[in-house]
C-alpha atoms as a PDB file:
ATOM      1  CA  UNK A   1      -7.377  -1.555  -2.528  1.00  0.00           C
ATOM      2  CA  UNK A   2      -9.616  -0.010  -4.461  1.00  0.00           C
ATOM      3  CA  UNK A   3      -9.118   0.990  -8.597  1.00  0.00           C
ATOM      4  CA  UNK A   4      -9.880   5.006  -9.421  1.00  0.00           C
ATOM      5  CA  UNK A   5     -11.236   6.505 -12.747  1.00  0.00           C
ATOM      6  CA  UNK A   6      -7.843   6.689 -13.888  1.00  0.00           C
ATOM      7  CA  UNK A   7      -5.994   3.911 -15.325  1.00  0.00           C
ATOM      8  CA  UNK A   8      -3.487   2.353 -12.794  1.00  0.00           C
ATOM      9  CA  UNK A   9      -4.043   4.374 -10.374  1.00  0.00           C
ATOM     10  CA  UNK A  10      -5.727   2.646  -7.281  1.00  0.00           C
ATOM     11  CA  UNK A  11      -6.382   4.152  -3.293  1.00  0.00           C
ATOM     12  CA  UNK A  12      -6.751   2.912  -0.422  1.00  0.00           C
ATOM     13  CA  UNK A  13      -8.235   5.329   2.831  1.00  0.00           C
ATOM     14  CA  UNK A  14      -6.749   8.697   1.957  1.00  0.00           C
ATOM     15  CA  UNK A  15      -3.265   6.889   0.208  1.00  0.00           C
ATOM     16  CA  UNK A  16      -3.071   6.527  -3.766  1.00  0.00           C
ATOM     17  CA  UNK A  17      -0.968   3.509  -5.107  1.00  0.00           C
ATOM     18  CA  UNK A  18       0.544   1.903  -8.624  1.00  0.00           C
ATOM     19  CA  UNK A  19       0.962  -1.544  -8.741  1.00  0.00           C
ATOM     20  CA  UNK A  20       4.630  -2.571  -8.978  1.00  0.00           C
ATOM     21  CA  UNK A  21       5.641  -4.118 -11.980  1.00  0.00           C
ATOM     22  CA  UNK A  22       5.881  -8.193 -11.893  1.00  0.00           C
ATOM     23  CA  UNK A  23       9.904  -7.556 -12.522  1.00  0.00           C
ATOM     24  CA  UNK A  24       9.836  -5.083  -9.962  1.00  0.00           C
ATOM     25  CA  UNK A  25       8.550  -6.672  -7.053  1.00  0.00           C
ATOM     26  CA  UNK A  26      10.499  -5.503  -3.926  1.00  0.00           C
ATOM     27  CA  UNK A  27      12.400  -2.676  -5.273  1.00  0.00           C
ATOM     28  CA  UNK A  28      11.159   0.702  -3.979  1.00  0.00           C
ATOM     29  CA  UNK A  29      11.879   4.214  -5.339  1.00  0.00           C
ATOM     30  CA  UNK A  30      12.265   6.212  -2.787  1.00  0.00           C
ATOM     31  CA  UNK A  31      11.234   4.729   0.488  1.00  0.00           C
ATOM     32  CA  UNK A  32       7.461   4.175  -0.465  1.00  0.00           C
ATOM     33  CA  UNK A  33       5.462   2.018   1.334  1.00  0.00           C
ATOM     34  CA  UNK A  34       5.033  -1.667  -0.764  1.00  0.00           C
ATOM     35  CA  UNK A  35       1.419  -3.277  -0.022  1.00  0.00           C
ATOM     36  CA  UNK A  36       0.397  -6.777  -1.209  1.00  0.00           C
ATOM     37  CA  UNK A  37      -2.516  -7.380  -2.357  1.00  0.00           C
ATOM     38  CA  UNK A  38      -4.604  -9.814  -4.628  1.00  0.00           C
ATOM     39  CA  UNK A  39      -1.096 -11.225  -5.531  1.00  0.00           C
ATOM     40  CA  UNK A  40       0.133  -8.239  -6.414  1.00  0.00           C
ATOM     41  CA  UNK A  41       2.438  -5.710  -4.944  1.00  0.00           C
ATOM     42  CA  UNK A  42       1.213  -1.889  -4.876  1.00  0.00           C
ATOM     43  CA  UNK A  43       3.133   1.057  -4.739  1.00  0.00           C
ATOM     44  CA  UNK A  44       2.174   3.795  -2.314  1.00  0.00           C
ATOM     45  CA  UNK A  45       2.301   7.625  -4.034  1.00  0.00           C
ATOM     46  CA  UNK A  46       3.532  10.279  -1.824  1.00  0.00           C
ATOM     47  CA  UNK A  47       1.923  14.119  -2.755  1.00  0.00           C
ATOM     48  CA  UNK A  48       4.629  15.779  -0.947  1.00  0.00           C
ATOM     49  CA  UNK A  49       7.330  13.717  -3.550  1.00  0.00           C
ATOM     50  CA  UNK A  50       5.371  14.060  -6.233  1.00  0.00           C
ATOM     51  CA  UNK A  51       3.179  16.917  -7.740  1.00  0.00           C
ATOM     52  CA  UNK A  52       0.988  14.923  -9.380  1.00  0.00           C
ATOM     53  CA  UNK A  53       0.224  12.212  -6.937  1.00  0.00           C
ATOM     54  CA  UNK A  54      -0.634  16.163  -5.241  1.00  0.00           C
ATOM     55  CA  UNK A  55      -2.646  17.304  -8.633  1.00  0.00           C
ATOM     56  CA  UNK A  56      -4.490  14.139  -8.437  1.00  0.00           C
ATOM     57  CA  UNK A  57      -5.012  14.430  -4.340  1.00  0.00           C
ATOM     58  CA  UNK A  58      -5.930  18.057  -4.277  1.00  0.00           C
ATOM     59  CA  UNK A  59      -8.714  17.207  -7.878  1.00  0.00           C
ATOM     60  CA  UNK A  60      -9.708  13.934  -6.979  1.00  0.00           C
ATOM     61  CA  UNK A  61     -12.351  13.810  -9.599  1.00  0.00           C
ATOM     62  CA  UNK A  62      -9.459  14.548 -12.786  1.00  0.00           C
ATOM     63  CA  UNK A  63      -9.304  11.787 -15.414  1.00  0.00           C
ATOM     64  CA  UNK A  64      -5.647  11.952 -16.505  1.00  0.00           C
ATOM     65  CA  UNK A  65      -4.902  11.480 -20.317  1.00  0.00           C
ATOM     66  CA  UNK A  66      -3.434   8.173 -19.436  1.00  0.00           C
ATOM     67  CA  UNK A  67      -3.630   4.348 -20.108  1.00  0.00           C
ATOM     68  CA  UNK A  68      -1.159   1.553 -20.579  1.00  0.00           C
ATOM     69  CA  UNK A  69      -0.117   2.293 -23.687  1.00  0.00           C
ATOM     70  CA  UNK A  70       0.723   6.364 -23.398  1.00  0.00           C
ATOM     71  CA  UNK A  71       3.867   7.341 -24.616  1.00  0.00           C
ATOM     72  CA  UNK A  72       5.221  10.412 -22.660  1.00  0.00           C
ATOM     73  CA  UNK A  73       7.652  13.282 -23.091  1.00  0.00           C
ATOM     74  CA  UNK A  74       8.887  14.194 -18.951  1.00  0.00           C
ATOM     75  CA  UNK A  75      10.763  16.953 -18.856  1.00  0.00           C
ATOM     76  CA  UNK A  76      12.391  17.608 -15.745  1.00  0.00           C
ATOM     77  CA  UNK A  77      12.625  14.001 -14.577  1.00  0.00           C
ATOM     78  CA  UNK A  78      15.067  14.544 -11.532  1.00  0.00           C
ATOM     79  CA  UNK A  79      15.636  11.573  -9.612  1.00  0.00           C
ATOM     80  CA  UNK A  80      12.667   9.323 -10.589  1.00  0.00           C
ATOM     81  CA  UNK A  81      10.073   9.704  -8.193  1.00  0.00           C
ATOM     82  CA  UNK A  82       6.978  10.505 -10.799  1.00  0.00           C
ATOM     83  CA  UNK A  83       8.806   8.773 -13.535  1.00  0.00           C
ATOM     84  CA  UNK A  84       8.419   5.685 -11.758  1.00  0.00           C
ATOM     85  CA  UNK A  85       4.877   6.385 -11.000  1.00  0.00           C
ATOM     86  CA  UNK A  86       4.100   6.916 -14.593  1.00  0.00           C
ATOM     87  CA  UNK A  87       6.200   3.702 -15.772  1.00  0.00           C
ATOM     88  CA  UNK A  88       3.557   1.783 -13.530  1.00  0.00           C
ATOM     89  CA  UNK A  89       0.733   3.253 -15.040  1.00  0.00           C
ATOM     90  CA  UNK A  90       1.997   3.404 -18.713  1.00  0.00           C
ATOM     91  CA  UNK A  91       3.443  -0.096 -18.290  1.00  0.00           C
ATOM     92  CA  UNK A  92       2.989  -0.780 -22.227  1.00  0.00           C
ATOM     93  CA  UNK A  93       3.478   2.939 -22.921  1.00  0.00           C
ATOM     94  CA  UNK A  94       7.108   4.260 -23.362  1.00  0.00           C
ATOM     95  CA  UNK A  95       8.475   7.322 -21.100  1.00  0.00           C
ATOM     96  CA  UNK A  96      11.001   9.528 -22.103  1.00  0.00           C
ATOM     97  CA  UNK A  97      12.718  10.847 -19.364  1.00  0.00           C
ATOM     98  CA  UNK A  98      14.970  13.772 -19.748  1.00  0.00           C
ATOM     99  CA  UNK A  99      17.017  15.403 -16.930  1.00  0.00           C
ATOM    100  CA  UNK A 100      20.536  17.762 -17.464  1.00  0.00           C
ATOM    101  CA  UNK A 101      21.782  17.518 -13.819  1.00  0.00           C
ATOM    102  CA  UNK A 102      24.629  14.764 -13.927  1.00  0.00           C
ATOM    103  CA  UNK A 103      23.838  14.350 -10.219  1.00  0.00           C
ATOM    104  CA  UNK A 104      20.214  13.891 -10.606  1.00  0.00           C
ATOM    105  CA  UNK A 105      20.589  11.691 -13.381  1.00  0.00           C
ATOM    106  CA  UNK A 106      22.692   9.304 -11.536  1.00  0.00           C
ATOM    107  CA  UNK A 107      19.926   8.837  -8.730  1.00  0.00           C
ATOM    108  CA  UNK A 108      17.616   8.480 -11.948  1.00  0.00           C
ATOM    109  CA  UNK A 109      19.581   5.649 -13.921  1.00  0.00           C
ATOM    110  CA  UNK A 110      19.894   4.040 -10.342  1.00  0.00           C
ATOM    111  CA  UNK A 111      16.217   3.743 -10.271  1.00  0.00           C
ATOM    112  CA  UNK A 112      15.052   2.884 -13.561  1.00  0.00           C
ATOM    113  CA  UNK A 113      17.264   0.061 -14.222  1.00  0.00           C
ATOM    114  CA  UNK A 114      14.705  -2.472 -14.102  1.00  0.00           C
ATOM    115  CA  UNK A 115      12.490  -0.863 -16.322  1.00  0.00           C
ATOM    116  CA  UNK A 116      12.475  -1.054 -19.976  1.00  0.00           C
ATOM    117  CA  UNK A 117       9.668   1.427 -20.875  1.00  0.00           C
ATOM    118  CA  UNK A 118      11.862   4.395 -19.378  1.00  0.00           C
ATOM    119  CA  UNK A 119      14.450   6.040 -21.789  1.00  0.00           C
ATOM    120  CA  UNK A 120      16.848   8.277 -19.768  1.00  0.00           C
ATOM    121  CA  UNK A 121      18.148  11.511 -21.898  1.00  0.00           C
ATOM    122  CA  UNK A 122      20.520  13.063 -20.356  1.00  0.00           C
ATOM    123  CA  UNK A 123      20.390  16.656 -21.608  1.00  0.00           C
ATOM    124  CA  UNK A 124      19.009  19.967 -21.147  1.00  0.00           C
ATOM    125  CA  UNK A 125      15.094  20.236 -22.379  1.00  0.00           C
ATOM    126  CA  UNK A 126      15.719  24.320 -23.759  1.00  0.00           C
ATOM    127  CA  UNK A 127      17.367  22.387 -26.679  1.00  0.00           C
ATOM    128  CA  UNK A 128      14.686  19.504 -27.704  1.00  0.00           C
ATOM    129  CA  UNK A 129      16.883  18.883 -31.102  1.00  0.00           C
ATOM    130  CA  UNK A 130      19.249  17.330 -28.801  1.00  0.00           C
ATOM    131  CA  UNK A 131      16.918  14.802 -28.989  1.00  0.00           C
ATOM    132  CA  UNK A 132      15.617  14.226 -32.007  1.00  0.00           C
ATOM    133  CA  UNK A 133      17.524  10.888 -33.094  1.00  0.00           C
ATOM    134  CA  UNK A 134      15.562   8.955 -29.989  1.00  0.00           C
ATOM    135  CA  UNK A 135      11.904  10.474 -30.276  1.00  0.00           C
ATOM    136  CA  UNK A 136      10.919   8.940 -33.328  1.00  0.00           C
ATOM    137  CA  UNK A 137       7.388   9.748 -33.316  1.00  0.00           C
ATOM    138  CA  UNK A 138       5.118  12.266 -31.463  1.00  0.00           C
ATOM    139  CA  UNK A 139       4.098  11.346 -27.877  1.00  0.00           C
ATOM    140  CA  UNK A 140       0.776  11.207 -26.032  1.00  0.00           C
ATOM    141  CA  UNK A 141       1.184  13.416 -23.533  1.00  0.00           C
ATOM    142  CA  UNK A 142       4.362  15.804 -22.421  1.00  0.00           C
ATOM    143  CA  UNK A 143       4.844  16.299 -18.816  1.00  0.00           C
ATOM    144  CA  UNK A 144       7.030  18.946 -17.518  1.00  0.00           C
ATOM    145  CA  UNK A 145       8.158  20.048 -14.354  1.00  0.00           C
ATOM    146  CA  UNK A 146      11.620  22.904 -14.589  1.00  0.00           C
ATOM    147  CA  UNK A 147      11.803  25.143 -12.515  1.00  0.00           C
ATOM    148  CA  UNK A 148      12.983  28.084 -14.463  1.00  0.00           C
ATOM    149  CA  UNK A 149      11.741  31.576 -15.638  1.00  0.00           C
ATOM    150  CA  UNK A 150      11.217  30.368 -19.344  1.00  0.00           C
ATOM    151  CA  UNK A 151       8.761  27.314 -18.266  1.00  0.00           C
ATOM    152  CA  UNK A 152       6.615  28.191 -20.457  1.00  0.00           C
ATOM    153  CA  UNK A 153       9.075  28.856 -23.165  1.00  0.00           C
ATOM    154  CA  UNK A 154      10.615  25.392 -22.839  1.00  0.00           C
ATOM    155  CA  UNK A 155       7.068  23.406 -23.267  1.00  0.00           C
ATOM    156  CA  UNK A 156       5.947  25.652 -25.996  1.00  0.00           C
ATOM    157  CA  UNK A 157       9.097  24.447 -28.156  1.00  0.00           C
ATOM    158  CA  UNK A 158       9.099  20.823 -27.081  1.00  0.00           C
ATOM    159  CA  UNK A 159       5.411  20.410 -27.830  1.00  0.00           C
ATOM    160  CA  UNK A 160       6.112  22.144 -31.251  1.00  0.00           C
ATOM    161  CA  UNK A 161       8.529  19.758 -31.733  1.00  0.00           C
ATOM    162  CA  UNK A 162       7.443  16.227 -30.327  1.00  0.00           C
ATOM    163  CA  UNK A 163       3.456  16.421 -29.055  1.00  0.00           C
ATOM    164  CA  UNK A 164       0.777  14.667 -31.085  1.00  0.00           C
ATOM    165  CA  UNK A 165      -2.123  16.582 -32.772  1.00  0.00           C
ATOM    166  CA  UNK A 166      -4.605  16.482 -30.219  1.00  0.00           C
ATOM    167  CA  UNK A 167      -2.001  15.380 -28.012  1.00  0.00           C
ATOM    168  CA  UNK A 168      -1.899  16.315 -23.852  1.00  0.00           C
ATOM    169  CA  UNK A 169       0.297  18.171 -21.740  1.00  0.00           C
ATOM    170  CA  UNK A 170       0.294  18.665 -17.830  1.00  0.00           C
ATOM    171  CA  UNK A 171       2.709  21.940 -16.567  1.00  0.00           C
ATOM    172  CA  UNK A 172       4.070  21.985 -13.259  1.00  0.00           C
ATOM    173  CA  UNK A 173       3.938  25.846 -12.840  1.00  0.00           C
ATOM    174  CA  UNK A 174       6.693  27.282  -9.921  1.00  0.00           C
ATOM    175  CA  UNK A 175       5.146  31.250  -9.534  1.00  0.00           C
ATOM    176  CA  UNK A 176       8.823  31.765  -7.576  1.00  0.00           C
ATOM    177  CA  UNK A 177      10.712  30.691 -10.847  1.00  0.00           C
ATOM    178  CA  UNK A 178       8.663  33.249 -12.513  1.00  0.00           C
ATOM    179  CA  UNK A 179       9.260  36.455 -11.251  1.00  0.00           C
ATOM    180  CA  UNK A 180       9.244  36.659  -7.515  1.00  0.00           C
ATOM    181  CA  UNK A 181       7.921  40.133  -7.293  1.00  0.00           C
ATOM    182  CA  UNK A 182       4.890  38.370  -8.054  1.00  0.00           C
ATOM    183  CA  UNK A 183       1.264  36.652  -6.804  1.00  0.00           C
ATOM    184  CA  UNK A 184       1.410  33.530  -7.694  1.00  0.00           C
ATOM    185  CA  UNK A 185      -1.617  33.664  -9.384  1.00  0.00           C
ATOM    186  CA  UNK A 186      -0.278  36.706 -11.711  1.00  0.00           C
ATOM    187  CA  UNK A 187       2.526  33.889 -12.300  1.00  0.00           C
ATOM    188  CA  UNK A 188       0.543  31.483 -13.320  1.00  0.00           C
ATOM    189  CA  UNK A 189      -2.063  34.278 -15.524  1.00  0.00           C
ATOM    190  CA  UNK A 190       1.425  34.775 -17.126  1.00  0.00           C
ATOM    191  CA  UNK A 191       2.660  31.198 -18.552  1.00  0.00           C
ATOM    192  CA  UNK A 192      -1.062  31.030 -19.240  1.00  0.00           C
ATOM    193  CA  UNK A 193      -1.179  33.567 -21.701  1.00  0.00           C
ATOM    194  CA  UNK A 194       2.246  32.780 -23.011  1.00  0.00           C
ATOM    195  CA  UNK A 195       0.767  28.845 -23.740  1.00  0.00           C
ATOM    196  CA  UNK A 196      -2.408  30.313 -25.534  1.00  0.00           C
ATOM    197  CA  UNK A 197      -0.467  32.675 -27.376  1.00  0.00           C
ATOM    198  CA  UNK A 198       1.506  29.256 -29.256  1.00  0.00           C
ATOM    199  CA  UNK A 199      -1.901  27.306 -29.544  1.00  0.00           C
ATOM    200  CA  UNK A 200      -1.832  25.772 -26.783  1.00  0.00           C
ATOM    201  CA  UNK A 201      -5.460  25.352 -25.292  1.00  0.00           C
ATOM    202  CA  UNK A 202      -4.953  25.921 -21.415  1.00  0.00           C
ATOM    203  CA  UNK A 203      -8.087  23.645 -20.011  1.00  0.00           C
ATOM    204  CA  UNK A 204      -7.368  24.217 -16.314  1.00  0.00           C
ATOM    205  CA  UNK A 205      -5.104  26.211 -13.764  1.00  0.00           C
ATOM    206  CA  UNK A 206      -4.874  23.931 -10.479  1.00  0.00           C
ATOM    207  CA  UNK A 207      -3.026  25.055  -7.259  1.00  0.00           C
ATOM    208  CA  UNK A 208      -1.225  22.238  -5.222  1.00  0.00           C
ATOM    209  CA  UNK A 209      -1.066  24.101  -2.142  1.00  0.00           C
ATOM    210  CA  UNK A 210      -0.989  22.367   0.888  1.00  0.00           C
ATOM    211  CA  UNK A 211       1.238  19.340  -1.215  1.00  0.00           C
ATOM    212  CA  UNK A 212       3.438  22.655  -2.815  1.00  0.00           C
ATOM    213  CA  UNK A 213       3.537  26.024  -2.078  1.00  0.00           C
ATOM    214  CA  UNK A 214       3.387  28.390  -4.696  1.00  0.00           C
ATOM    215  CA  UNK A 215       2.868  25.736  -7.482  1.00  0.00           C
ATOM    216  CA  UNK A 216       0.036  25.103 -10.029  1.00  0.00           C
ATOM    217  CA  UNK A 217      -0.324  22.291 -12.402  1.00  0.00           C
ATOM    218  CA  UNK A 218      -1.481  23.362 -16.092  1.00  0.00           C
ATOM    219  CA  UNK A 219      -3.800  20.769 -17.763  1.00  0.00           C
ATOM    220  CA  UNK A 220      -3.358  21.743 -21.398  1.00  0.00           C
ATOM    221  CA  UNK A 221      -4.197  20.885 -24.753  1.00  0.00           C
ATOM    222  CA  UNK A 222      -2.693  21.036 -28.602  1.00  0.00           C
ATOM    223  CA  UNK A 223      -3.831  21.780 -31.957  1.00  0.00           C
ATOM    224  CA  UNK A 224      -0.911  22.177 -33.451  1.00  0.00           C
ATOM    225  CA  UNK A 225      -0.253  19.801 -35.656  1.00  0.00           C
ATOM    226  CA  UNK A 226      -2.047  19.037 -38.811  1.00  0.00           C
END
């Protein structure tokens, strides 16, 4: 088991892993493979369940904006899969984890219940004020991945709202959700613009193809804030 340039993040052969918290030990996610080693217990990351386990697969020289003490915005957190991921990683750090599908959620609360640095929210990210009473300060890094046609829209107004000057984002861009009539490319040309048009500093456009079809992750940036 070898560590990467990324904090947390460690891979062995062609498989990248998170160590399982000490609290955690035994308790999988969603079927991953648990490996011990060194005394402790690692946490295979599966790029088909998770896009960026893919972004990080398909640019394997990226240096995340992460550590152990990153406090993150996830919109779109579904049932857990990269939220878990990221609670390894960020283990001092503190995740907030928002997700409007009742059904989704419950899979969610189900699988962060051992894990204090994860705050579920329950509610729908197009209305970040929602919010506001459990975001007490501006995060690290916001981390988004809704598929809907105002993608864009919905990051520009959270990271107006909650992201740190200087702070990070990483967009998980569905061209589909877009506008179908579409290349995906002109999809992702399209949020582009719409990001740098909000000063948002879009730093690189990555497909995930073979991981996801028709996705992109945006790395981005922010100078918003003074």
């Amino acid at each position: 088991m070898k560590p990467t340039k990324n904090t947390g993040i460690y891979v062995k052969g062609s498989k990248l892993f998170t160590i399982n918290p000490e609290h955690c030990k035994g308790i999988k996610i969603y079927g991953e493979q648990l490996r011990s080693y060194d005394g402790k217990e690692f946490r295979s990351w599966n790029p088909y369940r998770s896009k960026l386990a893919a972004l990080l697969n398909k640019k394997k020289n990226l240096l995340l904006p992460l550590n152990e003490s990153t406090s993150i915005l996830y919109l779109g957190a579904a049932t857990g899969t990269t939220v878990s991921h990221l609670s390894d990683i960020c283990i001092n750090g503190i995740i907030y984890a928002v997700e409007p599908s009742p059904i989704a959620a419950k899979t969610l609360l189900e699988s962060i219940e051992h894990r204090i640095n994860i705050i579920p929210i329950i509610e729908d990210a197009n209305h970040p004020d929602r919010y506001d009473h459990l975001l007490t300060s501006p995060v690290d890094l916001i981390y988004m991945d809704i598929s809907q046609r105002n993608q864009a829209e919905i990051f520009i107004t959270n990271a107006k709202r909650y992201l740190k000057e200087n702070g990070q984002g990483i967009l998980m861009v569905k061209a589909r959700s877009i506008d179908i009539a579409l290349k995906p490319k002109q999809a992702y040309d399209m949020v582009k613009k719409e990001l740098e048009n909000n000063e948002l500093e879009v730093r690189d456009v990555i497909d995930l193809s073979p991981f996801e079809k028709d996705h992109a992750a945006l790395l981005i940036s922010s100078k918003m804030r003074s």
